[in-house]
Protein backbone atom coordinates (compact mmCIF):
# COMPACT_ATOMS: atom_id res chain seq x y z
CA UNK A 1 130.81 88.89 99.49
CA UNK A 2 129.72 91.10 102.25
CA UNK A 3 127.45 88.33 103.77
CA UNK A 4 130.28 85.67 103.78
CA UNK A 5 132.58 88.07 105.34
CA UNK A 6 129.48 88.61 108.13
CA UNK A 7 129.01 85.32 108.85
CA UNK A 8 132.89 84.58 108.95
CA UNK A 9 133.54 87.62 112.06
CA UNK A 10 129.88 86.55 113.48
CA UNK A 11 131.57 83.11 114.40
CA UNK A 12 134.22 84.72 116.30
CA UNK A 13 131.81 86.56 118.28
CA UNK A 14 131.31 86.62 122.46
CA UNK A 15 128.64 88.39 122.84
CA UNK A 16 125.29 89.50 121.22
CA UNK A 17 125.03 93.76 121.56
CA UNK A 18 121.36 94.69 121.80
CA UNK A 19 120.28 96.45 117.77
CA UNK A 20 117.04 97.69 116.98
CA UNK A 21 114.80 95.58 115.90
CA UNK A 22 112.10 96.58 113.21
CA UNK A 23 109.56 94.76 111.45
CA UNK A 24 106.22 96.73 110.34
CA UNK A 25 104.07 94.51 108.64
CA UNK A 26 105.71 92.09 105.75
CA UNK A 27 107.90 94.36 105.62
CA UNK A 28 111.82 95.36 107.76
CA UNK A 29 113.79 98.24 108.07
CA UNK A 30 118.12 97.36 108.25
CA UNK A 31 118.91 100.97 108.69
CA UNK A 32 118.60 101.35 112.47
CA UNK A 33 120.72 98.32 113.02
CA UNK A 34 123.09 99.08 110.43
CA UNK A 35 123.46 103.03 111.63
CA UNK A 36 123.66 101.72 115.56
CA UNK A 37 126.38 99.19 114.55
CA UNK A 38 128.56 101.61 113.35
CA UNK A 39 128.20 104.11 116.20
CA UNK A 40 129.40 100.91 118.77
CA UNK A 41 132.30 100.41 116.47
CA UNK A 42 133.06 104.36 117.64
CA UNK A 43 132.75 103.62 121.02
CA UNK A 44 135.03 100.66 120.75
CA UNK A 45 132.76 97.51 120.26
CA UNK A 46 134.71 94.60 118.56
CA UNK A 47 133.56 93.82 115.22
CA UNK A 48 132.97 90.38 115.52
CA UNK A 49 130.27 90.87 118.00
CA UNK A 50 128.40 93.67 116.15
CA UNK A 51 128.78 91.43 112.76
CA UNK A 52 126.97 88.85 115.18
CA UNK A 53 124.79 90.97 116.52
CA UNK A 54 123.89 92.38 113.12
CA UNK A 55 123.41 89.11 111.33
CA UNK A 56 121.19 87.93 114.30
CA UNK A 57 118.85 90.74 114.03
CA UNK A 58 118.54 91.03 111.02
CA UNK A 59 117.89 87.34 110.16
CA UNK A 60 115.25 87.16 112.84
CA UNK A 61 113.53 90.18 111.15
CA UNK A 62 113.54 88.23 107.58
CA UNK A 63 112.64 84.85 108.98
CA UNK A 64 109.61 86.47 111.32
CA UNK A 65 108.26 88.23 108.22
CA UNK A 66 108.76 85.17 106.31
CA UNK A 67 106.63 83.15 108.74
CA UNK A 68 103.95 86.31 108.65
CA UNK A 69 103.73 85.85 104.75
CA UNK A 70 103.38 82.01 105.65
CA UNK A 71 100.79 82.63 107.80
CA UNK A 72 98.35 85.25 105.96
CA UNK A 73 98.86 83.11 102.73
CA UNK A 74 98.68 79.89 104.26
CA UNK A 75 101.18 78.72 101.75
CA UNK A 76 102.81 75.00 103.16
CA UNK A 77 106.53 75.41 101.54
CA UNK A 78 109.17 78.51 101.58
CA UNK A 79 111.57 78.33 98.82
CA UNK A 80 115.02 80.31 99.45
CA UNK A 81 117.78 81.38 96.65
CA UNK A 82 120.12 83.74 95.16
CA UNK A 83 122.81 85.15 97.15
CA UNK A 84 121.38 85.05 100.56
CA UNK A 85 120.85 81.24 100.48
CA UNK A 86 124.90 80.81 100.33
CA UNK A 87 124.44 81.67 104.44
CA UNK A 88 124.90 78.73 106.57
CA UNK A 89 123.15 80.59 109.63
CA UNK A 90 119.99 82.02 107.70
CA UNK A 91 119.15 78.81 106.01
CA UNK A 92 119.60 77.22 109.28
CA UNK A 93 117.25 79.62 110.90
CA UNK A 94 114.59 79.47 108.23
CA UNK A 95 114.93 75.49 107.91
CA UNK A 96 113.71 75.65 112.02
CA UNK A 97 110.91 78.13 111.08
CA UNK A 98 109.73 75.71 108.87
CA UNK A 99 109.53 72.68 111.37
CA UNK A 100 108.15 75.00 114.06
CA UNK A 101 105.60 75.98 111.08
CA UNK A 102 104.85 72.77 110.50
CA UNK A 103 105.54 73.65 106.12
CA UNK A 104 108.42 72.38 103.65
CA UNK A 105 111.61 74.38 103.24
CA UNK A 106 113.55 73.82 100.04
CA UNK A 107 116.76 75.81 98.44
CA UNK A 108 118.45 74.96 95.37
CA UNK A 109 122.27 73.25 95.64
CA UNK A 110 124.35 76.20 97.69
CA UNK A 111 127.02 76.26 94.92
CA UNK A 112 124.26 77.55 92.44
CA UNK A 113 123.16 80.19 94.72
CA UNK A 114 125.99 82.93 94.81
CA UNK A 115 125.49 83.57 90.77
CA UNK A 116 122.69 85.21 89.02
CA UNK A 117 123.47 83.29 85.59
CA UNK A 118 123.92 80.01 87.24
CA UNK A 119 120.75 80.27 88.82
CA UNK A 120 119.16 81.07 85.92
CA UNK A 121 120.77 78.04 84.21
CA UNK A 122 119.81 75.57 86.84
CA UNK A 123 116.27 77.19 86.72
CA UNK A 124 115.99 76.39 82.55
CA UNK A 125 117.13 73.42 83.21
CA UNK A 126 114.44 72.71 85.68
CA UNK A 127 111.76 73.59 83.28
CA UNK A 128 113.03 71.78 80.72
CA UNK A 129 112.75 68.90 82.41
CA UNK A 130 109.60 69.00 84.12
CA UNK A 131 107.86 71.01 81.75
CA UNK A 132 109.23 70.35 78.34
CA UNK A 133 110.93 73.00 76.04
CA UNK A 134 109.52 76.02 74.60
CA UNK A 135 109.40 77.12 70.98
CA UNK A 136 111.76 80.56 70.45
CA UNK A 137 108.99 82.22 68.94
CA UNK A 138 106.81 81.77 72.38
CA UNK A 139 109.85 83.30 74.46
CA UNK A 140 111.03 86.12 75.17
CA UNK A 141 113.34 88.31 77.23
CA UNK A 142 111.66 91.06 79.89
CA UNK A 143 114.62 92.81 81.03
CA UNK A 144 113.00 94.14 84.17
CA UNK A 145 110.79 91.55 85.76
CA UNK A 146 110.51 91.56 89.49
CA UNK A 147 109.75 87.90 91.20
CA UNK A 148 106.14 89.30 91.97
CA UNK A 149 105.26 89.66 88.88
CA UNK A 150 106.28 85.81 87.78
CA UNK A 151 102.87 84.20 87.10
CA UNK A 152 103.21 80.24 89.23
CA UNK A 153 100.52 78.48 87.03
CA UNK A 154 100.72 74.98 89.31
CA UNK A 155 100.29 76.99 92.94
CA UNK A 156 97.23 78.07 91.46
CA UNK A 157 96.11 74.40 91.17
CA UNK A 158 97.48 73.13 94.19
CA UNK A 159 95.11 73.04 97.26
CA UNK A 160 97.91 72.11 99.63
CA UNK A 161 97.77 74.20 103.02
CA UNK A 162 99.15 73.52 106.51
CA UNK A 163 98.22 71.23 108.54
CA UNK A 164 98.49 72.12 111.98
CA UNK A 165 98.03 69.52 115.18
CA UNK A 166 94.93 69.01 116.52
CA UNK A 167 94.91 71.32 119.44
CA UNK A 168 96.19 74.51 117.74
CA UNK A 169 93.58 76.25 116.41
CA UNK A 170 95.63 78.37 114.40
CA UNK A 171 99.07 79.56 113.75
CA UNK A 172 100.19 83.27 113.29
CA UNK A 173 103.51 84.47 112.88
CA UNK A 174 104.63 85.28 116.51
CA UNK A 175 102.12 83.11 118.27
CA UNK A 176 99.43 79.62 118.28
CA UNK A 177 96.15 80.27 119.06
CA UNK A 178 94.50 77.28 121.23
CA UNK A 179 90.76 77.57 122.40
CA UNK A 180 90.14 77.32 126.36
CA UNK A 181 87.86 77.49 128.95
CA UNK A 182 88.25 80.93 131.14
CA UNK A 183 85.81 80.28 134.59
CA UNK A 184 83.18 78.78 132.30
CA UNK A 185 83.20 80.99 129.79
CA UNK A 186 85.11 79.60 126.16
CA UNK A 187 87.68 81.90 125.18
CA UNK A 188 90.88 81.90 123.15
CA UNK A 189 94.02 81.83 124.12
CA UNK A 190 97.48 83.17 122.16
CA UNK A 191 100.64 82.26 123.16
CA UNK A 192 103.78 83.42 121.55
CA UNK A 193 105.85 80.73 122.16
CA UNK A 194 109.76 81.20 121.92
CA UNK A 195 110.96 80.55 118.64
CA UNK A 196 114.40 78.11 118.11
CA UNK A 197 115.31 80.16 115.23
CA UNK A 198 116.08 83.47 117.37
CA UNK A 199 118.48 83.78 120.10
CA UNK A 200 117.70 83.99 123.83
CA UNK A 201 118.64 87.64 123.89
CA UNK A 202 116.42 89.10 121.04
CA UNK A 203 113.67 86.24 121.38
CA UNK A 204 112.48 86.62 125.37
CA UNK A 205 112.41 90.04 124.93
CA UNK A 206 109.82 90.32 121.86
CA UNK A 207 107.68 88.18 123.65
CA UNK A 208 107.61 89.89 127.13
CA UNK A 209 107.19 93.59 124.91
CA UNK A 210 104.93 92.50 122.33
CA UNK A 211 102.53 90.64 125.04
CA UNK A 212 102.88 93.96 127.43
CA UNK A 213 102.16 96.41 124.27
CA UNK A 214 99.72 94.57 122.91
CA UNK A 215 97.19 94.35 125.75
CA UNK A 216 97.93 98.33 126.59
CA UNK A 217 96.57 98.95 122.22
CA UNK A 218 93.75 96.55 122.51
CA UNK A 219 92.29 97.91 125.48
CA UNK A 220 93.12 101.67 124.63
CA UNK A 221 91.56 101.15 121.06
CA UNK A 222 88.49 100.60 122.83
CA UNK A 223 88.62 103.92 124.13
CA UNK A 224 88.83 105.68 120.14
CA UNK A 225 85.37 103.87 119.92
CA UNK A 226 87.11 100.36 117.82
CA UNK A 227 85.61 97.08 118.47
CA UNK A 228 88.43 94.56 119.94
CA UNK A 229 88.36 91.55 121.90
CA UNK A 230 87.50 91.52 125.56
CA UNK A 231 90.91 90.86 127.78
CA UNK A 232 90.36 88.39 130.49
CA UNK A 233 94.06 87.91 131.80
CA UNK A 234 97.61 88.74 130.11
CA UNK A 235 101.00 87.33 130.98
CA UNK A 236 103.95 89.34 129.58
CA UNK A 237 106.74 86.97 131.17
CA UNK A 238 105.01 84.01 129.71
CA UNK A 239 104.03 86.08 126.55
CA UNK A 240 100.18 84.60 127.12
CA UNK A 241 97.27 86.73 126.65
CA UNK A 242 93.39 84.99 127.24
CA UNK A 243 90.84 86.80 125.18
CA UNK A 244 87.12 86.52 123.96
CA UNK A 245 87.06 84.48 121.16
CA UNK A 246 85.34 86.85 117.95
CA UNK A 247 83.60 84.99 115.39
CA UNK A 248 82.89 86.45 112.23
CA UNK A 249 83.73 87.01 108.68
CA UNK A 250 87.64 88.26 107.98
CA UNK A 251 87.65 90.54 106.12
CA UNK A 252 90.05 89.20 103.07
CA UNK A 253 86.88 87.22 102.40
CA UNK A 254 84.62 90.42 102.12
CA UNK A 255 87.15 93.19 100.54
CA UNK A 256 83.81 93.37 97.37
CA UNK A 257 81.90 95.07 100.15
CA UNK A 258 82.75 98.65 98.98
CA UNK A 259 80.77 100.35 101.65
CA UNK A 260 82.65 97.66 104.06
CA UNK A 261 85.58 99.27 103.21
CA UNK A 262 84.88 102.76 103.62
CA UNK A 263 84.04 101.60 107.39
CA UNK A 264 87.26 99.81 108.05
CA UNK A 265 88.99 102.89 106.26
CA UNK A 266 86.51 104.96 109.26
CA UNK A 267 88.02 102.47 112.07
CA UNK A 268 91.34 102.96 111.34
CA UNK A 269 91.48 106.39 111.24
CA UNK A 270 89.74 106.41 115.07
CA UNK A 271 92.77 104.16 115.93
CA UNK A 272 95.07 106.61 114.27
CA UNK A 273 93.27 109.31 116.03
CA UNK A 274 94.36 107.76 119.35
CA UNK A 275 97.42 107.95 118.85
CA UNK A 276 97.35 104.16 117.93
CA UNK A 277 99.46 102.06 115.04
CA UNK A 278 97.98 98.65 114.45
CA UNK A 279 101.30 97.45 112.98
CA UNK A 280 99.78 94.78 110.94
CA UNK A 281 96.81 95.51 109.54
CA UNK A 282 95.48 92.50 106.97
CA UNK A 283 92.28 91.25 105.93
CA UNK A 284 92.90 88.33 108.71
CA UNK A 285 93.13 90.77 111.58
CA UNK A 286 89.83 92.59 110.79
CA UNK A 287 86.81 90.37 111.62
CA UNK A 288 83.26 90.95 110.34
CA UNK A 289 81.27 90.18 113.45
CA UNK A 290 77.24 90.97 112.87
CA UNK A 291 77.82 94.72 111.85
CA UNK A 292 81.00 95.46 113.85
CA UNK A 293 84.73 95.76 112.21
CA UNK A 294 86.53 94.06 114.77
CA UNK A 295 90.11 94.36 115.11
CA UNK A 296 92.71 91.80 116.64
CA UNK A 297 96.25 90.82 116.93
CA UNK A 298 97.98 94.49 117.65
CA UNK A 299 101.58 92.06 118.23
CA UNK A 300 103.07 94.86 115.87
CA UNK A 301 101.18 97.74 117.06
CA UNK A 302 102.66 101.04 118.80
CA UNK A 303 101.64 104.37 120.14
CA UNK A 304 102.80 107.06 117.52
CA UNK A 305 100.90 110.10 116.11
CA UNK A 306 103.91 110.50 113.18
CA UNK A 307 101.86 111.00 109.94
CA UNK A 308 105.02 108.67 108.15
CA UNK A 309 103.79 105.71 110.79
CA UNK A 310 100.12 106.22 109.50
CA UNK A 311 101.24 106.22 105.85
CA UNK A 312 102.85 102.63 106.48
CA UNK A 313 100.13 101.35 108.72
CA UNK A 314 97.99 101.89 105.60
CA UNK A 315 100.28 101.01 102.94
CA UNK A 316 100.65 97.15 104.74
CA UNK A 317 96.85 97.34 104.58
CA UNK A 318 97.29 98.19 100.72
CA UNK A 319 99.97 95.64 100.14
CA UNK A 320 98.09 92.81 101.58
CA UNK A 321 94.57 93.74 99.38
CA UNK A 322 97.14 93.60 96.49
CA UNK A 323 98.31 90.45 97.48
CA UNK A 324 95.37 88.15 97.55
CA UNK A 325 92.56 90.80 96.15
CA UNK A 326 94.98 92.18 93.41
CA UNK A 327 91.60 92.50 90.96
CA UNK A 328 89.79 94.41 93.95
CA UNK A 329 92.49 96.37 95.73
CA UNK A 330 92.30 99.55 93.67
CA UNK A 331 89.10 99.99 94.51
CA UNK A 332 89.04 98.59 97.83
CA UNK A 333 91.85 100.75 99.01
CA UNK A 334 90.16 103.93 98.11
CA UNK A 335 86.83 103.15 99.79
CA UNK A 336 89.48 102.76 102.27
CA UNK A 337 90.93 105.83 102.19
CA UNK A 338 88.05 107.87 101.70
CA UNK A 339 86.50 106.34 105.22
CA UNK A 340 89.96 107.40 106.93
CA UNK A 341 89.52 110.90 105.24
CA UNK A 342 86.12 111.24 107.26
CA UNK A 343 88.42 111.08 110.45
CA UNK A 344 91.88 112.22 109.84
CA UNK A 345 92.07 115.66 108.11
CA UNK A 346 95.77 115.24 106.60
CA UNK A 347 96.94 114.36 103.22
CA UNK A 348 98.10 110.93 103.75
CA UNK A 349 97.83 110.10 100.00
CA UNK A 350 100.77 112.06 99.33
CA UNK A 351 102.28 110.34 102.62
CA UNK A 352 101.76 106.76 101.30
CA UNK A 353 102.63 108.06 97.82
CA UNK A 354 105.89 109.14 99.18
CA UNK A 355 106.74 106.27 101.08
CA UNK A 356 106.44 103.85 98.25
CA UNK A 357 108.51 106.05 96.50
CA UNK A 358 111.71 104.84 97.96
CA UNK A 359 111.29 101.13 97.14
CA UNK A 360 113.43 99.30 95.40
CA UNK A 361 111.27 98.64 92.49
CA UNK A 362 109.77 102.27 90.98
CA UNK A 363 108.68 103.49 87.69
């Protein structure tokens, strides 16, 4: 109810009123908006442009870390219910992801979408017809089962991926990566390219930021002693940075390498060190190149030497090995940790422990 009654006052709106804007990782944060909202509706802003400015923040936030979970998975079709599909604007938003993506994007009929049993039904009903019934004694009921723990037998099967034109090399969340010539030397070039899904106001200035920030973490990592790529030229109005291009191994495809680990786990806590947050930090943004962990795409990164932004910069890292390594991620994690522990001398195992904590989902 408290969507529709968004997305009615967001309609009446005349202006967009700047929020903050947090994504770390795969994951948002809807409390700095939220809390700045209501100190503007203090001060006297109307509340059809904060219910605008709300919904468009925090709709670019879910659709930008739905096209980073596209991205690292390389998954060719987003699938949106329950009660947030009954928005007009955010299916709208995530249907122009999708095109931009170049995947599918499929929802179930809107008038199923705004009730838990009548999703269910239409779900049964789904199954039954694709998939034949099921004998009662082979069902059951689990009272508390979270989507990630739903096993998707035919994705396992499926080799479908995204298929991307011919002269992007490849796509990441914010940006396309293209290879180039830079005075006779090849290179690669990333270009975050303005995305039709966000509005003028929020989407110019990510790009400008992220390009500006970005360049300042890659070239200041090198001074902690971390292997990134060599910067030939950087344009924040354009949001285009030109780079080496580094070949190697990511490291999603290496995560059995125990001692491996305990080296990126080293690397991370030199960038921590620093004063450095990596922001994103997945097996695809740490490349194996001969015996150097190489790390790239800072888009997310900041300066911060906040023990709570170290314990998240980590726990992506952890979320991701669980992810695709789930078999492996135990044990890669606290190779992981025990390399950090060689540089940082704080107890960030009670941080992380802390932070996961408040989750939704806890036992």
């Amino acid at each position: 109810l408290g969507g529709q009654v968004i997305e009615q006052l967001a309609l009446k709106a005349s202006e967009y009123i700047e929020r903050p804007y947090s994504v770390k990782g795969k994951d948002i944060s809807v409390s700095g908006p939220l809390t700045a909202a209501l100190r503007k509706m203090e001060a006297g802003a109307g509340l059809e442009d904060l219910a605008y400015s709300i919904q468009e923040t925090a709709f670019s936030m879910l659709v930008e870390v739905t096209e980073r979970a596209l991205a690292y998975t390389e998954k060719n079709q987003v699938l949106l219910c329950g009660g947030v599909a009954v928005n007009r604007r955010l299916r709208d938003m995530l249907r122009e992801m999708c095109q931009e993506h170049h995947v599918e994007f499929h929802m179930p009929p809107p008038e199923y979408c705004g009730d838990n049993g009548a999703m269910i039904a239409w779900l049964g009903q789904l199954v039954y017809r694709y998939n034949g019934p099921d004998a009662l004694e082979d069902t059951t009921v689990v009272q508390r089962y979270r989507t990630d723990e739903v096993d998707v037998p035919w994705m396992r099967e499926s080799e479908a991926g995204i298929e991307l034109p011919p002269d992007i090399l490849a796509k990441g969340a914010e940006a396309n990566i293209y290879r180039g010539q830079w005075i006779g030397r090849p290179c690669i070039i990333k270009e975050r390219i303005s995305k039709g899904y966000r509005i003028p106001e929020i989407d110019q200035k990510l790009r400008s930021s992220r390009t500006r920030r970005e360049a300042r973490l890659i070239n200041q990592a090198k001074g902690a002693g971390v292997h990134t790529p060599v910067l030939f030229d950087v344009d924040p109005d354009g949001g285009v940075m030109v780079m080496e291009e580094v070949r190697g191994t990511p490291f999603r495809d290496a995560v059995e390498d125990t001692e491996l680990c305990s080296r990126i786990g080293e690397a991370i806590g030199r960038l921590h060190h620093a004063g450095i947050i990596h922001g994103d930090l997945t097996g695809s943004n740490i490349i194996i190149r001969g015996g150097d962990v190489v790390f790239i795409d800072f888009g997310l990164g900041r300066f911060s030497d906040e023990i709570e932004d170290m314990g998240v910069d980590l726990l992506v890292l952890k979320k991701s090995l669980e992810s695709t390594h789930y078999a492996l991620a135990g044990e890669c994690f606290s190779r992981v940790l025990e390399g950090y522990g060689k540089i940082i001398d704080a107890d960030i195992q009670s941080k992380i422990r802390e932070i996961e904590s408040r989750g939704r989902y806890t036992d």
